[in-house]
PDB file of N, CA and C in Angstrom:
ATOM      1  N   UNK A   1     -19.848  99.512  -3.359  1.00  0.00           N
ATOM      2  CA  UNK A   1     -18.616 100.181  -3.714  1.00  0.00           C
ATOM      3  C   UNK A   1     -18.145 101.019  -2.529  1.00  0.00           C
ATOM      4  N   UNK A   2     -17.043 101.003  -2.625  1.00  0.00           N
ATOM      5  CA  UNK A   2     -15.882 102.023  -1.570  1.00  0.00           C
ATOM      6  C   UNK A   2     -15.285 102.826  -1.938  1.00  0.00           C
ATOM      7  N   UNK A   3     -15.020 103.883  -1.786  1.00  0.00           N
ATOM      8  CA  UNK A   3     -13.750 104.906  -2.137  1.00  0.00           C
ATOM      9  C   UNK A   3     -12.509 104.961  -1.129  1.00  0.00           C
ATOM     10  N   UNK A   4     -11.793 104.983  -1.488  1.00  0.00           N
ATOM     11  CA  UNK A   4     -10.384 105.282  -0.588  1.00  0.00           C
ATOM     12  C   UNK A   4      -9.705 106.499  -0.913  1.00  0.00           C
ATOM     13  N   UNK A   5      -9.842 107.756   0.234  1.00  0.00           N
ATOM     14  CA  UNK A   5      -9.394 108.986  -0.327  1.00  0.00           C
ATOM     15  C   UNK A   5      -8.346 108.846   0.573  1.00  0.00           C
ATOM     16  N   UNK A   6      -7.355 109.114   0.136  1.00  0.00           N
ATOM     17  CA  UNK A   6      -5.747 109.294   0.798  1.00  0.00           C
ATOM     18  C   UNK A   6      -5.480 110.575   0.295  1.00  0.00           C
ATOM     19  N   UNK A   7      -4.986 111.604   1.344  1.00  0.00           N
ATOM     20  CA  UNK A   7      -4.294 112.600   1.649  1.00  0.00           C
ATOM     21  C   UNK A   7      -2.954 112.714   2.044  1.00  0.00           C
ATOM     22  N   UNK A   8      -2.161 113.643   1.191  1.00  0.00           N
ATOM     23  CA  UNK A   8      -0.685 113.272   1.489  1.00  0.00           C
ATOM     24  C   UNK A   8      -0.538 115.225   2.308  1.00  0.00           C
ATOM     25  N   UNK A   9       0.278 115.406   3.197  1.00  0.00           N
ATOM     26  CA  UNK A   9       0.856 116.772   2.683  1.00  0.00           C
ATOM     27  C   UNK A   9       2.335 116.575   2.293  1.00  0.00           C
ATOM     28  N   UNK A  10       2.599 117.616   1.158  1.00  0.00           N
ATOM     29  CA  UNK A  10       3.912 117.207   0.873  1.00  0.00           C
ATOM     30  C   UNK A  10       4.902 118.036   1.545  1.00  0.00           C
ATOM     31  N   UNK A  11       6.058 117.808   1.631  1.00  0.00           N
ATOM     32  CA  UNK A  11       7.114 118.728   2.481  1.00  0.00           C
ATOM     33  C   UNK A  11       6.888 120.053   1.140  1.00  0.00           C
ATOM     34  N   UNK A  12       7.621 120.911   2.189  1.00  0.00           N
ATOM     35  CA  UNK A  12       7.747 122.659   1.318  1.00  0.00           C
ATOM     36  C   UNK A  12       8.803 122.206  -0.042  1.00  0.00           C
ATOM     37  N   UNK A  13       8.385 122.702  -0.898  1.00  0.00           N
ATOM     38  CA  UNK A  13       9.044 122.979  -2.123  1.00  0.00           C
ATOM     39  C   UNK A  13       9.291 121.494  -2.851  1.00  0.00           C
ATOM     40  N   UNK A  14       8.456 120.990  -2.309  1.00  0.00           N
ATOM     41  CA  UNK A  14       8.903 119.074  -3.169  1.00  0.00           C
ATOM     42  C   UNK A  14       7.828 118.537  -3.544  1.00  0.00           C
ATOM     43  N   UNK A  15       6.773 119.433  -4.290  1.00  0.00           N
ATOM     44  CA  UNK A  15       5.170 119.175  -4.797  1.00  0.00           C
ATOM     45  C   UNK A  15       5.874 118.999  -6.419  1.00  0.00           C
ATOM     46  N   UNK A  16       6.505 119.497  -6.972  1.00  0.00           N
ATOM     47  CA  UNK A  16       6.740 119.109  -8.298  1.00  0.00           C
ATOM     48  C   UNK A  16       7.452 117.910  -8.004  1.00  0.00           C
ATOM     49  N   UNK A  17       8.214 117.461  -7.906  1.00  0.00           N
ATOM     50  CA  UNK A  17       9.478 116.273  -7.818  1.00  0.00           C
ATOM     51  C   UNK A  17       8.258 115.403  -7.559  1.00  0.00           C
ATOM     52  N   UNK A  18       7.538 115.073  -6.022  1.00  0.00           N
ATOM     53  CA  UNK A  18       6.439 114.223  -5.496  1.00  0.00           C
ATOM     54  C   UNK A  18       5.605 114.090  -7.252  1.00  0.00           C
ATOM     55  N   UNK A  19       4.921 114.841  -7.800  1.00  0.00           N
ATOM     56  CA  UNK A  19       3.846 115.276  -9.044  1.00  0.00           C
ATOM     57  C   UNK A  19       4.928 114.331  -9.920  1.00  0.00           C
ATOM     58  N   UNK A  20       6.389 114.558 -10.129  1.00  0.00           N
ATOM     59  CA  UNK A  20       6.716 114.285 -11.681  1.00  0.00           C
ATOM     60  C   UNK A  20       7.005 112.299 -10.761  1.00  0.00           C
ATOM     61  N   UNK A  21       7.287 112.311  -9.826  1.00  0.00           N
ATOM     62  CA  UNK A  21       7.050 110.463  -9.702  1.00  0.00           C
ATOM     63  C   UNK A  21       6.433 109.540  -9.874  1.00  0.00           C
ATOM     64  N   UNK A  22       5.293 110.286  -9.005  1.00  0.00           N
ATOM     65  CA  UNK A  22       4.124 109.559  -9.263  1.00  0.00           C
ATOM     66  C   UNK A  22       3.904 109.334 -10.853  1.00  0.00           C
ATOM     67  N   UNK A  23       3.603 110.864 -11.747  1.00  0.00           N
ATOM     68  CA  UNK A  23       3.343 110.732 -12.942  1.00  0.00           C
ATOM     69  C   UNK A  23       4.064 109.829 -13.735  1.00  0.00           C
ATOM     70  N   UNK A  24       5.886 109.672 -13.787  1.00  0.00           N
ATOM     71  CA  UNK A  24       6.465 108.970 -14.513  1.00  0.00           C
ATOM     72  C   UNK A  24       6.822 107.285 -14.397  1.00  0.00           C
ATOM     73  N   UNK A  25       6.075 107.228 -12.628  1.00  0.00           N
ATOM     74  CA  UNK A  25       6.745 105.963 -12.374  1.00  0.00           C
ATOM     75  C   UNK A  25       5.624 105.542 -11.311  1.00  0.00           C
ATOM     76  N   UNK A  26       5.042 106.224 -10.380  1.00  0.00           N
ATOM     77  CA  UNK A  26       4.203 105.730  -9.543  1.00  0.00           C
ATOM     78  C   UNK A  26       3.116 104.615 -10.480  1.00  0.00           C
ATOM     79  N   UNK A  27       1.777 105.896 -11.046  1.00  0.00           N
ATOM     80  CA  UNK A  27       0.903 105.140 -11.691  1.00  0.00           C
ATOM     81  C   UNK A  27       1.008 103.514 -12.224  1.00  0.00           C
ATOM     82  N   UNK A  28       2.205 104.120 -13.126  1.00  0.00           N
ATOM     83  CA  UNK A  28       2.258 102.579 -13.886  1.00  0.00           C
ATOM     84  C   UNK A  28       2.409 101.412 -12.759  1.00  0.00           C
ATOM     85  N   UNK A  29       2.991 101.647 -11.896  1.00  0.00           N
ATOM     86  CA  UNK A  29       2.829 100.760 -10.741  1.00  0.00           C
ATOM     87  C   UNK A  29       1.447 100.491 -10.074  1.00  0.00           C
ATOM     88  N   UNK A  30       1.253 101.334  -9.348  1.00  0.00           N
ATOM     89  CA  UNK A  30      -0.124 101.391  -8.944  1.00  0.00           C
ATOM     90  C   UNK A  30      -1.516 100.948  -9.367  1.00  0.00           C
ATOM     91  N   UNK A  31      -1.432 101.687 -10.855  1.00  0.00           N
ATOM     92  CA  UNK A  31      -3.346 101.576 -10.889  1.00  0.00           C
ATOM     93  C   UNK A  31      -3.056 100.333 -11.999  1.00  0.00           C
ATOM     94  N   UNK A  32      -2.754  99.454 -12.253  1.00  0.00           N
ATOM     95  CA  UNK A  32      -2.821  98.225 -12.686  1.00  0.00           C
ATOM     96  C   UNK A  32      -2.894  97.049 -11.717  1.00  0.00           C
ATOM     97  N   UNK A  33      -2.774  97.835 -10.525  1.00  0.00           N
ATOM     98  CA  UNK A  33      -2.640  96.558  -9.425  1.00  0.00           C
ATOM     99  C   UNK A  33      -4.260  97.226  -8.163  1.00  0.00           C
ATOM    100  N   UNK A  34      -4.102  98.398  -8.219  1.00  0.00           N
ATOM    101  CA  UNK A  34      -5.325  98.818  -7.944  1.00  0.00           C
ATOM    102  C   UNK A  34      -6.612  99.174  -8.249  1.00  0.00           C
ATOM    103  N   UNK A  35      -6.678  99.338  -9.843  1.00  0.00           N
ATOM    104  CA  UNK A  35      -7.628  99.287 -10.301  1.00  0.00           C
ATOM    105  C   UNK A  35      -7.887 100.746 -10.977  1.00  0.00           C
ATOM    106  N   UNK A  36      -9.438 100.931 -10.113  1.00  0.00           N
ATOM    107  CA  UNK A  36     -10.280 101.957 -10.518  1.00  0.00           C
ATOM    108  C   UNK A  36     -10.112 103.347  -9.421  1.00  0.00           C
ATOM    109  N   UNK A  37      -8.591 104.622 -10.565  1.00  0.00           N
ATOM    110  CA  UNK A  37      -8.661 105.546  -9.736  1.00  0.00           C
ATOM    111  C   UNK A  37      -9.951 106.493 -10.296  1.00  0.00           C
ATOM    112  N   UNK A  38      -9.693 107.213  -9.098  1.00  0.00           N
ATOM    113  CA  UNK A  38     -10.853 107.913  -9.268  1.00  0.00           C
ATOM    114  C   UNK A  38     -10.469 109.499  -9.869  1.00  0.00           C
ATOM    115  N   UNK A  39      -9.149 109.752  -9.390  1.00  0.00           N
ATOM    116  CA  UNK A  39      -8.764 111.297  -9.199  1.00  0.00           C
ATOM    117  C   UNK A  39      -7.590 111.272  -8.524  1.00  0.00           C
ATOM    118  N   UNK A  40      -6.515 112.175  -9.138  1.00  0.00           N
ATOM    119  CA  UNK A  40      -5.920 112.350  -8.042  1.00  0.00           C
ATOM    120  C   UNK A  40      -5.442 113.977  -8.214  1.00  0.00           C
ATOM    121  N   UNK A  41      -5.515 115.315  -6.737  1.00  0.00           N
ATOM    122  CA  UNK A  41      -6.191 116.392  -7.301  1.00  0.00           C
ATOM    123  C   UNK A  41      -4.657 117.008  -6.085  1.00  0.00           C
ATOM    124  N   UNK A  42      -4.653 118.367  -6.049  1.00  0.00           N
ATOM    125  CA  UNK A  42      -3.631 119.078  -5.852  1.00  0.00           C
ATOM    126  C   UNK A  42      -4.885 120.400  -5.188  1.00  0.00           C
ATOM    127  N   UNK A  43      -4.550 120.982  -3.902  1.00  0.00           N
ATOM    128  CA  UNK A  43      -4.976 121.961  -2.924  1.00  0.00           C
ATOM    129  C   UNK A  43      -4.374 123.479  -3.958  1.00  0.00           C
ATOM    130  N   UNK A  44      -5.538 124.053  -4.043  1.00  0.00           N
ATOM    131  CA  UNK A  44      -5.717 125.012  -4.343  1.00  0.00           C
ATOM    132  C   UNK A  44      -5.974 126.702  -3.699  1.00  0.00           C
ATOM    133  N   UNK A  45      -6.900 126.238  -2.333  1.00  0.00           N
ATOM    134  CA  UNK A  45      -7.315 126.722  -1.321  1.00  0.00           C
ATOM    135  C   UNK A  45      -7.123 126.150  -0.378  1.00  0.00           C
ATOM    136  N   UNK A  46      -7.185 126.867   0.729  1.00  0.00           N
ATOM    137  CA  UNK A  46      -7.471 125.703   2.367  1.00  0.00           C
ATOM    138  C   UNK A  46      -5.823 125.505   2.685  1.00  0.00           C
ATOM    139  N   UNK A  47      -5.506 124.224   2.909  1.00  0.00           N
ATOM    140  CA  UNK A  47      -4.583 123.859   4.062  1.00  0.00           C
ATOM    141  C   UNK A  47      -3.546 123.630   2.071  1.00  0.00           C
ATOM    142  N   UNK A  48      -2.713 124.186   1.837  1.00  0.00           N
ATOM    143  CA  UNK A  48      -1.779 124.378   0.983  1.00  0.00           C
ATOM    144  C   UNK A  48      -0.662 122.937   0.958  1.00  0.00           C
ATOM    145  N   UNK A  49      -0.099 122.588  -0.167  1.00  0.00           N
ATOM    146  CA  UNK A  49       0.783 121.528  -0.439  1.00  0.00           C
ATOM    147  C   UNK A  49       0.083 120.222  -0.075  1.00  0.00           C
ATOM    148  N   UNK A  50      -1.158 120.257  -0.534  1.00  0.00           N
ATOM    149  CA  UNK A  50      -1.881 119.108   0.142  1.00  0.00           C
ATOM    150  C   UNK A  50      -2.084 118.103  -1.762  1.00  0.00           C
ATOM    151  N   UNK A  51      -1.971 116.533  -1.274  1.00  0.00           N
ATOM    152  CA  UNK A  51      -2.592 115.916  -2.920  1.00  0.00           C
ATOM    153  C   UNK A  51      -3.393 115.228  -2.222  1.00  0.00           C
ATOM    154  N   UNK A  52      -4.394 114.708  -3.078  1.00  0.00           N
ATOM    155  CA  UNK A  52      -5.587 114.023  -2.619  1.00  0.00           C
ATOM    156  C   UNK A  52      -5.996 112.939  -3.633  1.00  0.00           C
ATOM    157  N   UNK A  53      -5.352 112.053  -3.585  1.00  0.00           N
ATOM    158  CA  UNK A  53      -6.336 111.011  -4.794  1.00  0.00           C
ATOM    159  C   UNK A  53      -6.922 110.109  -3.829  1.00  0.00           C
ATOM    160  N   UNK A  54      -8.196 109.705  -5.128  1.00  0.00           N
ATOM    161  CA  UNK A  54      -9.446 108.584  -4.808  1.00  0.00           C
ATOM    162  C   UNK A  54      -9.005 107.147  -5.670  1.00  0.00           C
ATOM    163  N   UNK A  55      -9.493 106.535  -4.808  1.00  0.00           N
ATOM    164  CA  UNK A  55      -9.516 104.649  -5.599  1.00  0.00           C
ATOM    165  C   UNK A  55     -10.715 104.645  -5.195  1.00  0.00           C
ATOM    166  N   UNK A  56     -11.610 103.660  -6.317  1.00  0.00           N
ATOM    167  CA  UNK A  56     -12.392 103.137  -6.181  1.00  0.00           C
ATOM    168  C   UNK A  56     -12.580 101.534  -5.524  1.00  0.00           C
ATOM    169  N   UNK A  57     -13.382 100.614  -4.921  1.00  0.00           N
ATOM    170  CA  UNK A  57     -13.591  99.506  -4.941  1.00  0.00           C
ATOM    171  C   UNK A  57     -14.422  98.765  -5.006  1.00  0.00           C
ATOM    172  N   UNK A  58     -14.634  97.497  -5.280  1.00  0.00           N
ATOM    173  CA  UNK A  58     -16.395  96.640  -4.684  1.00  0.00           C
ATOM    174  C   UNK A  58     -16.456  96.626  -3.649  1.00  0.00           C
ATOM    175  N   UNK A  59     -15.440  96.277  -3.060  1.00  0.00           N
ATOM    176  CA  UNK A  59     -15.586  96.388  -1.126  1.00  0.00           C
ATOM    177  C   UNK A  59     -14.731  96.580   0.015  1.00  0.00           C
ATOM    178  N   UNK A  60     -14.260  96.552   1.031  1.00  0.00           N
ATOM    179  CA  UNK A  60     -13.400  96.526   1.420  1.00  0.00           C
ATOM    180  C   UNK A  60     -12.197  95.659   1.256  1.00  0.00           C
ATOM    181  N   UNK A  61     -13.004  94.204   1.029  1.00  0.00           N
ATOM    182  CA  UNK A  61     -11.945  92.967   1.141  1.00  0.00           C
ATOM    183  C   UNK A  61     -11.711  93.078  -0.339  1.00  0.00           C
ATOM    184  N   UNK A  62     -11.879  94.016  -1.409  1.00  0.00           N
ATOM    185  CA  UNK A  62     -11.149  93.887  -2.548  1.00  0.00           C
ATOM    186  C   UNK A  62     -10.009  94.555  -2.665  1.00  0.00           C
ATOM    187  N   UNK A  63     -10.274  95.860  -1.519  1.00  0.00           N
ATOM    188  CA  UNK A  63      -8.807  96.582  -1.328  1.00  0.00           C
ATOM    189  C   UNK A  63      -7.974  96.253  -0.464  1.00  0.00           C
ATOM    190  N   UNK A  64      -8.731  95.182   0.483  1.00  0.00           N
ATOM    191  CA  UNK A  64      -7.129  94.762   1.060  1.00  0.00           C
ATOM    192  C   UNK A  64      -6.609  93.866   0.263  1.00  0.00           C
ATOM    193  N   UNK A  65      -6.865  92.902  -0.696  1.00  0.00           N
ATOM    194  CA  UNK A  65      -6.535  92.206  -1.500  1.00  0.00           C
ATOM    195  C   UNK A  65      -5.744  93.355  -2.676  1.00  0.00           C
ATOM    196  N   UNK A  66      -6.102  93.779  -2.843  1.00  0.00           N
ATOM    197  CA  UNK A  66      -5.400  94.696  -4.033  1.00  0.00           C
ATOM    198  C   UNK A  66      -4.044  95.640  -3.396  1.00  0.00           C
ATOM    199  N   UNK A  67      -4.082  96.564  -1.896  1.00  0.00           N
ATOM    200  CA  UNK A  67      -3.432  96.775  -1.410  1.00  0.00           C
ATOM    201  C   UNK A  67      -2.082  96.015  -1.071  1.00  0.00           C
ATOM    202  N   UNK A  68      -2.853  94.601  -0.409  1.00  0.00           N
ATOM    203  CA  UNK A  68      -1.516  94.056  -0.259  1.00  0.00           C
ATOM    204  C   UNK A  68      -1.094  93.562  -1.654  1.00  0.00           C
ATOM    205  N   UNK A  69      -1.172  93.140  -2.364  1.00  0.00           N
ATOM    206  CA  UNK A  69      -0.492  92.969  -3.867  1.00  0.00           C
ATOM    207  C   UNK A  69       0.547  93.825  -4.354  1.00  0.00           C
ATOM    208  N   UNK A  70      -0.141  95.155  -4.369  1.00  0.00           N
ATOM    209  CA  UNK A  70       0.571  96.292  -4.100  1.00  0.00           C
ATOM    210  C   UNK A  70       2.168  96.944  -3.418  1.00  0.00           C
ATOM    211  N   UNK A  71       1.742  96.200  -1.901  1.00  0.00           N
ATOM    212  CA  UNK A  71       2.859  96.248  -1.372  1.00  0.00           C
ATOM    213  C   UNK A  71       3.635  94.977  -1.307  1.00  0.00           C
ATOM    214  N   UNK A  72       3.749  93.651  -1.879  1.00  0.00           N
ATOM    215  CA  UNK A  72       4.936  93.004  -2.502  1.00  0.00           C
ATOM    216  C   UNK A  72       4.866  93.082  -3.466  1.00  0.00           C
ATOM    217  N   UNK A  73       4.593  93.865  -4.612  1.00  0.00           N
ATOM    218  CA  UNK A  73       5.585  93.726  -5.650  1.00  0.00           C
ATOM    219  C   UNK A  73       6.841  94.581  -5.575  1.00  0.00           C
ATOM    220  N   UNK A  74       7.890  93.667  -6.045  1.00  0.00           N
ATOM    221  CA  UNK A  74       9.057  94.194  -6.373  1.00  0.00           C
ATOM    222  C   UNK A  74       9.413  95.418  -6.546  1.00  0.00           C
ATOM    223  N   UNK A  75       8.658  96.063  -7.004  1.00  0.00           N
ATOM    224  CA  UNK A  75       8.849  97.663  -7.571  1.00  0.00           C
ATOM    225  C   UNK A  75       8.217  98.532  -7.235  1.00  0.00           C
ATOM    226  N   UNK A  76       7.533  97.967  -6.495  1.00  0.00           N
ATOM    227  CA  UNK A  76       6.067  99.368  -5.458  1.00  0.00           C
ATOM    228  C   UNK A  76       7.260  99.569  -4.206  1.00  0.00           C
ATOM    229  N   UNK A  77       8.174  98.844  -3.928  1.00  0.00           N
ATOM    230  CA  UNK A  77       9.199  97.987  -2.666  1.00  0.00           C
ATOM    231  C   UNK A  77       9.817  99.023  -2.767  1.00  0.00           C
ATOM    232  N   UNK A  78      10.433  98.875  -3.879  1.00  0.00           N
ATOM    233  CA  UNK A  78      11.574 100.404  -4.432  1.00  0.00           C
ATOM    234  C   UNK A  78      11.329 101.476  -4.713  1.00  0.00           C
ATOM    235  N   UNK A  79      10.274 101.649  -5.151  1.00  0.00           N
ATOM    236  CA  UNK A  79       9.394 103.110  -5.215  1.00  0.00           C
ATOM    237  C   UNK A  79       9.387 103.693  -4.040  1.00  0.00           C
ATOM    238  N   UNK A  80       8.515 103.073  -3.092  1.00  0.00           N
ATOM    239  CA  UNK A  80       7.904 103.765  -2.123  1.00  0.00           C
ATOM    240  C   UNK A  80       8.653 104.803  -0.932  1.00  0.00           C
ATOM    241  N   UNK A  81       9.870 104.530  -1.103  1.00  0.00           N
ATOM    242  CA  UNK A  81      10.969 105.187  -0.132  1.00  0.00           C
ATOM    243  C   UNK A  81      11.362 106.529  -0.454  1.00  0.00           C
ATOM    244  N   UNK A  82      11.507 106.600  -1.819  1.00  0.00           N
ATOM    245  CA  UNK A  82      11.684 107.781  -2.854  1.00  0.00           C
ATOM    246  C   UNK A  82      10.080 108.633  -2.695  1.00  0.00           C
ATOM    247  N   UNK A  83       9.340 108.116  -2.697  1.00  0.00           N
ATOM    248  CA  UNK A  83       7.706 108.810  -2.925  1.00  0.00           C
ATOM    249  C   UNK A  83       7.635 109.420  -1.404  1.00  0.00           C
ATOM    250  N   UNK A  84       7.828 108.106  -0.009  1.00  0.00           N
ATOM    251  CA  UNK A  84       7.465 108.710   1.385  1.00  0.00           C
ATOM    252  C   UNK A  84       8.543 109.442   1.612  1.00  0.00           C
ATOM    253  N   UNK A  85       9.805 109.649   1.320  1.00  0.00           N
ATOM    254  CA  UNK A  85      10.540 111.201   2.087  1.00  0.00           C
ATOM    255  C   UNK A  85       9.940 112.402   0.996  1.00  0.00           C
ATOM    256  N   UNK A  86       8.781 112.501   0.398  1.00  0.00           N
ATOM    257  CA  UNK A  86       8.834 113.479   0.386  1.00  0.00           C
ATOM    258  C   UNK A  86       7.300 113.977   0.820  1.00  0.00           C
ATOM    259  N   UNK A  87       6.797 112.756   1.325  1.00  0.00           N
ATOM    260  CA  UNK A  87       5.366 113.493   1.970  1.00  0.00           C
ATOM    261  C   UNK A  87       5.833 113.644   3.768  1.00  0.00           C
ATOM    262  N   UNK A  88       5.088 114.574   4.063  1.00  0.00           N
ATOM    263  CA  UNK A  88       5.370 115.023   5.938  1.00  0.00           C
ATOM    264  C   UNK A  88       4.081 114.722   6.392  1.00  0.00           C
ATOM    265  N   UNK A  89       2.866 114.248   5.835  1.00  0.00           N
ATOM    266  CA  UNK A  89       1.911 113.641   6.755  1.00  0.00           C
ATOM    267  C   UNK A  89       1.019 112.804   5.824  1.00  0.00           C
ATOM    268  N   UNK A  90       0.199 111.972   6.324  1.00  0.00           N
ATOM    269  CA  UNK A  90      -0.929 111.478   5.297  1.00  0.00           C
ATOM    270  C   UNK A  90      -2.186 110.843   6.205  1.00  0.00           C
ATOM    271  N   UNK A  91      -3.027 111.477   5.522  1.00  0.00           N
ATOM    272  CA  UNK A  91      -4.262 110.514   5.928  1.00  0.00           C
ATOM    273  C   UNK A  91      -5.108 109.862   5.046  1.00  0.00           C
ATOM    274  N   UNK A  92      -5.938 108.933   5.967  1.00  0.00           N
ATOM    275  CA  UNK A  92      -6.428 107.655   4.702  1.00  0.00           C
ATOM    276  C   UNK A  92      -8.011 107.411   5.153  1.00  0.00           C
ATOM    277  N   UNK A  93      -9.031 107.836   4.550  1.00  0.00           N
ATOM    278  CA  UNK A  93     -10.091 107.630   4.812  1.00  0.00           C
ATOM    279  C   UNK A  93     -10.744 106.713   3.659  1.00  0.00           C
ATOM    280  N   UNK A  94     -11.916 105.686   4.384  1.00  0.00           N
ATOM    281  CA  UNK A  94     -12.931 104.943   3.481  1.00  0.00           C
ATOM    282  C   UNK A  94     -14.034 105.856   3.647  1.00  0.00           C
ATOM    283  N   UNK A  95     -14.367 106.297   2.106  1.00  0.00           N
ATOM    284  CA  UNK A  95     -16.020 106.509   1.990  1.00  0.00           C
ATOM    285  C   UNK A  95     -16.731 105.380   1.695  1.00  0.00           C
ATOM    286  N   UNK A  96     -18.161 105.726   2.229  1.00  0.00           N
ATOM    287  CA  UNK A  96     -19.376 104.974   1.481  1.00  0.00           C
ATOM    288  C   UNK A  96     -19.958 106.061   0.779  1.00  0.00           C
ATOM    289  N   UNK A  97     -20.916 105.332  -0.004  1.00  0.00           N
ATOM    290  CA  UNK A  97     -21.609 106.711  -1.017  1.00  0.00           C
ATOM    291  C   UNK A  97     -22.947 106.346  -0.454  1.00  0.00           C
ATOM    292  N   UNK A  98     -23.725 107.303  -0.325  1.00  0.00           N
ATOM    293  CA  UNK A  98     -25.107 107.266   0.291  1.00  0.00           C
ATOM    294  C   UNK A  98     -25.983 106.490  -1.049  1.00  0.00           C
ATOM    295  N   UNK A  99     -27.451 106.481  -0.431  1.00  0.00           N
ATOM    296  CA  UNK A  99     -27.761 105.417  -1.649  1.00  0.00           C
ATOM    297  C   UNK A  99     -28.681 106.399  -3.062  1.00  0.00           C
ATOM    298  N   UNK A 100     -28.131 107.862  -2.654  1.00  0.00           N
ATOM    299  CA  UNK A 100     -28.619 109.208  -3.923  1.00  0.00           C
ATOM    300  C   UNK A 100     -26.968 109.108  -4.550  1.00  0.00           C
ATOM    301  N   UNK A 101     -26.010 109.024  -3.975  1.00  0.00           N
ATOM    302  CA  UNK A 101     -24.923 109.495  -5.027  1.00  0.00           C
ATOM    303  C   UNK A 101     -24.969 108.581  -6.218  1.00  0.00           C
ATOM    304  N   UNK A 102     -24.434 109.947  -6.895  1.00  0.00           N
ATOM    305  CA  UNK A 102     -24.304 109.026  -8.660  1.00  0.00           C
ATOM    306  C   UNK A 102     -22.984 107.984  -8.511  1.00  0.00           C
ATOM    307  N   UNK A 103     -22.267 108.241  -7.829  1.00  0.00           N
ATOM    308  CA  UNK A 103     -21.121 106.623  -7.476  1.00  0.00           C
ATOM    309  C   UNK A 103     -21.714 105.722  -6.880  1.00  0.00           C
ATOM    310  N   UNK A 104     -21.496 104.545  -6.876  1.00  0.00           N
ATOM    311  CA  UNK A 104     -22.106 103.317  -6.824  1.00  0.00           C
ATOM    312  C   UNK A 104     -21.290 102.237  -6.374  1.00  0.00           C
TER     313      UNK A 104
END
């Protein structure tokens, strides 16, 4: 298994609007074509206006398979323009889980 933690920061004052998209329109797009999320969490402390969700996978080549799916469908196409003006940076890391973590 893999995790995919993606980090967005969002521009100043556009964390609710970014929050109510995803919630009303992202997901349903997304995690039917991606699968197994893990989380997706909001900065509390530390570096501020930050979101952070996890996907799970079996492996890498299941998320590029699932990724690209992702990006042709029709409606991830039209989404995504509305979702990226309102993030100002993102990063995208793969975990592995060591062979003690309870993820698998």
């Amino acid at each position: 298994m893999i995790l995919e933690e993606r980090i967005y920061r969002i521009r100043s004052g556009q964390m609710s609007q970014y929050l109510a998209l995803v919630r009303e329109e992202g997901l349903a797009i997304q995690q039917p074509i991606l699968g197994h999320l893990i989380g997706y969490f909001v900065t509390e402390i530390g570096p501020l206006s930050h979101v952070v969700h996890m996907w799970a996978y079996q492996s890498f080549e299941e998320r590029q398979r699932r990724r690209q799916l992702l990006a042709l469908d029709p409606r991830w196409q039209a989404f995504i323009p509305r979702l990226t003006a309102l993030i100002e940076d993102s990063q995208n890391r793969i975990l592995l889980p060591t062979d003690f973590s309870p993820l698998q």
